[in-house]
Protein backbone atom coordinates (compact mmCIF):
# COMPACT_ATOMS: atom_id res chain seq x y z
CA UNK A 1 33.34 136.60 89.11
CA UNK A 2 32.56 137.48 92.96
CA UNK A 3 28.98 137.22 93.31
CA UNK A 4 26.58 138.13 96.77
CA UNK A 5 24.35 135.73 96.77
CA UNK A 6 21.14 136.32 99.50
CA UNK A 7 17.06 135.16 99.68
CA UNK A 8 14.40 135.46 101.69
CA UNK A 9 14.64 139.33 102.77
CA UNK A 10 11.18 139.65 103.40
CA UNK A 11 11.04 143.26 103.40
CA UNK A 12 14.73 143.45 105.64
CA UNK A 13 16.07 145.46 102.31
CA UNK A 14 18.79 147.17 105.21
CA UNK A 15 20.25 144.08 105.93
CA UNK A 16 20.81 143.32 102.19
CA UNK A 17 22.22 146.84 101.19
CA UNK A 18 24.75 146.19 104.62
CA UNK A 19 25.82 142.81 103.35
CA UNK A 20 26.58 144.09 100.13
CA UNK A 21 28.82 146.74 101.90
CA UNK A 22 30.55 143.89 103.36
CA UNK A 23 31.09 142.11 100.47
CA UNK A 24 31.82 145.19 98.30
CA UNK A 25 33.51 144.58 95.73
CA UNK A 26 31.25 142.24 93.84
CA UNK A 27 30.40 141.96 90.29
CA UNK A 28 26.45 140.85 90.62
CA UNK A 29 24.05 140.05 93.04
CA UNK A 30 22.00 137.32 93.17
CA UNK A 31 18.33 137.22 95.12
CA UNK A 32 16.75 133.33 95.55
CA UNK A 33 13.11 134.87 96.48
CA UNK A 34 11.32 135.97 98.73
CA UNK A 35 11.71 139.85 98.63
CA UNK A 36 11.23 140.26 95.00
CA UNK A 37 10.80 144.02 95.86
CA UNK A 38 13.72 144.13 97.91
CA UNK A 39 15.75 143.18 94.57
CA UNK A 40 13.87 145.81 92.78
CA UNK A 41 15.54 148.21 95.17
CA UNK A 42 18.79 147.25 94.89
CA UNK A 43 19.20 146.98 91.41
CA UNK A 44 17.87 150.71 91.74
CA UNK A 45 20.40 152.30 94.08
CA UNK A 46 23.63 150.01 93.20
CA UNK A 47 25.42 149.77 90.32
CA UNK A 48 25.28 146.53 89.81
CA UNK A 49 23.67 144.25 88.15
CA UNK A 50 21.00 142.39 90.35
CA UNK A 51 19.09 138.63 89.02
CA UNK A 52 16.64 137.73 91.11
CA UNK A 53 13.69 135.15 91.25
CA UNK A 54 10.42 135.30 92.76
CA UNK A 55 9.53 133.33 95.30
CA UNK A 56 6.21 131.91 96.98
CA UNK A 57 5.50 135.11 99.08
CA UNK A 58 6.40 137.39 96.17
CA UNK A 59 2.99 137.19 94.77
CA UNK A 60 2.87 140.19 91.82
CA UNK A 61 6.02 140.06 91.36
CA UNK A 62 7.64 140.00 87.79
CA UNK A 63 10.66 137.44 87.93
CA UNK A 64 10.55 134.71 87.08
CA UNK A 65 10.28 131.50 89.34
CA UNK A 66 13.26 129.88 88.62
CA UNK A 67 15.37 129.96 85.54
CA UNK A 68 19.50 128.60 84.76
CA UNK A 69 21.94 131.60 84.93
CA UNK A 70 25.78 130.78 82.73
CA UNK A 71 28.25 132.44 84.46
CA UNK A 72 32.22 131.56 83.90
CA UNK A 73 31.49 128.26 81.51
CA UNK A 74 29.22 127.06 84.26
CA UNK A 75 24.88 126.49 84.57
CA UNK A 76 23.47 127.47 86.87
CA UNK A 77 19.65 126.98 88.39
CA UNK A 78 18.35 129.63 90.53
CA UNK A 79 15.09 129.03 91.97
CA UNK A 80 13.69 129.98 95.62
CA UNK A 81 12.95 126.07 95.87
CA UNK A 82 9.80 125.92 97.26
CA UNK A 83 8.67 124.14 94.04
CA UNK A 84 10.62 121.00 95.23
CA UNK A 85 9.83 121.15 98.32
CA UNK A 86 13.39 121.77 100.11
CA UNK A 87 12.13 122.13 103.48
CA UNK A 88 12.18 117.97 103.24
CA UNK A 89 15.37 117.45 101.83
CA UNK A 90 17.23 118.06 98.51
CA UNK A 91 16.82 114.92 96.26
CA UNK A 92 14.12 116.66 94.05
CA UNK A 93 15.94 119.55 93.43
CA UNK A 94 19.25 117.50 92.82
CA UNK A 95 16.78 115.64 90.05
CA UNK A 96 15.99 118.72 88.63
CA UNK A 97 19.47 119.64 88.31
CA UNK A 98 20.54 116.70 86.71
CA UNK A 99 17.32 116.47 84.15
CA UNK A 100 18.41 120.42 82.87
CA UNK A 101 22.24 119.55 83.06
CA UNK A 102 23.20 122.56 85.77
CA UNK A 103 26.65 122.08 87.40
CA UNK A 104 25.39 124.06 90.24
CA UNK A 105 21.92 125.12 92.13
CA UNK A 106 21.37 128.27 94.42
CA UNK A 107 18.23 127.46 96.31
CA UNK A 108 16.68 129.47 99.29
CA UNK A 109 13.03 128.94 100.79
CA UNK A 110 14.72 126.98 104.19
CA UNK A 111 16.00 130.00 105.83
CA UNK A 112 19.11 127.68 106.71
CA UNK A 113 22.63 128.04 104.95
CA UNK A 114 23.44 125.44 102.74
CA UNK A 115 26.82 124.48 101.15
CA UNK A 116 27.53 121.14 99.26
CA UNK A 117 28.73 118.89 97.12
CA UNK A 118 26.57 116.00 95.62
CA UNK A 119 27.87 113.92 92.93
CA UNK A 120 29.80 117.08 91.42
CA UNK A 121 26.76 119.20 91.71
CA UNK A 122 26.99 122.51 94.09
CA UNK A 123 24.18 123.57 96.09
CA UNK A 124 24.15 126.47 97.71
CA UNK A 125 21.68 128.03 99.89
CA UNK A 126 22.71 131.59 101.75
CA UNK A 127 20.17 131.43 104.33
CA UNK A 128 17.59 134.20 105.15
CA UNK A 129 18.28 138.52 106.03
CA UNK A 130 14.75 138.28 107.84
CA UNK A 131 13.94 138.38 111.41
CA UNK A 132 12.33 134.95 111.27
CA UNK A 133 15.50 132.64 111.72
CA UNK A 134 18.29 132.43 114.30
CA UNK A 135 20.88 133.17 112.00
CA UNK A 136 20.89 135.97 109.46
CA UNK A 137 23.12 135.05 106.44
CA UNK A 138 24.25 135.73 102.92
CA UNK A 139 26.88 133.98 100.77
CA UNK A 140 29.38 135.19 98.48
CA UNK A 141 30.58 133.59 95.60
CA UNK A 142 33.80 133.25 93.65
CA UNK A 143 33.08 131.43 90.23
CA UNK A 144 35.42 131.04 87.43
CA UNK A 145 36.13 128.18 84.51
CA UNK A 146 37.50 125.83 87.19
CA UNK A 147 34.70 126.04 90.06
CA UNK A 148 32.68 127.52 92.24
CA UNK A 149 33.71 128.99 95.98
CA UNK A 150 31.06 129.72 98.70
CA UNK A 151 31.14 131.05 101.82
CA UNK A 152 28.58 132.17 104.31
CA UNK A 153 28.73 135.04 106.25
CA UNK A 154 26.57 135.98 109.16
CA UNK A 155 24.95 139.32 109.87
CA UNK A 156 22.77 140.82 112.66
């Protein structure tokens, strides 16, 4: 399954329709948060399907805050991380991940691309679409029964 994976739109809903264009073909798109609304517009005008969670700035919104997604025999936790506080460093989110059982998390909140390995688990953070980081990024996803590909991709 080739998944777009973004976050943290706040409100830059152009940037998320263009970097769906340049993935195009994918099978789902993921949002981490932060632009619950701008999920709510793509799942409108695409055909296809969009999972999002809401993150701390999408106050109203509907989604849930975090919740594990199967996909291709794997478990997966989305959340927009803010929760365990990513902006210090991943060790409670990789506890998380290991109390629930996950083999992968997709985190955003840092506005910084993230791609590991830790211990066999896969963390991936696309970075932010917004205006308020340096780099503008998404990440697209290959995952089948053996693993899980990311890459990220950088827009203006």
């Amino acid at each position: 399954m080739k998944v777009l994976l973004i976050s943290d739109t706040h409100g830059n809903v152009n940037r998320a329709f263009s970097a769906h264009t340049l993935s195009e073909p994918v099978d789902a798109i993921i949002h981490l948060g932060d632009g619950s609304a701008d999920a709510d517009m793509l799942r409108d005008a695409l055909d296809v399907p969009v999972i999002n969670v809401a993150g701390n700035c999408d106050s109203g919104s509907n989604a849930p805050r975090e919740c594990v997604w199967e996909c291709e025999g794997k478990r997966i936790l989305l959340t927009h991380g803010d929760a365990y506080q990513v902006k210090s460093g991943l060790a409670k989110l990789r506890q998380k991940a290991q109390k629930i059982g996950v083999d992968a998390v997709f985190f955003g909140h840092t506005h910084q691309g993230v791609i590991e390995n830790h211990a066999g688990l896969r963390l991936v953070n696309p970075g932010t679409l917004s205006n308020h980081g340096h780099y503008r990024s998404y990440a697209v996803l290959i995952i089948t029964p053996e693993g899980i590909t990311a890459r990220h991709f950088y827009i203006d």
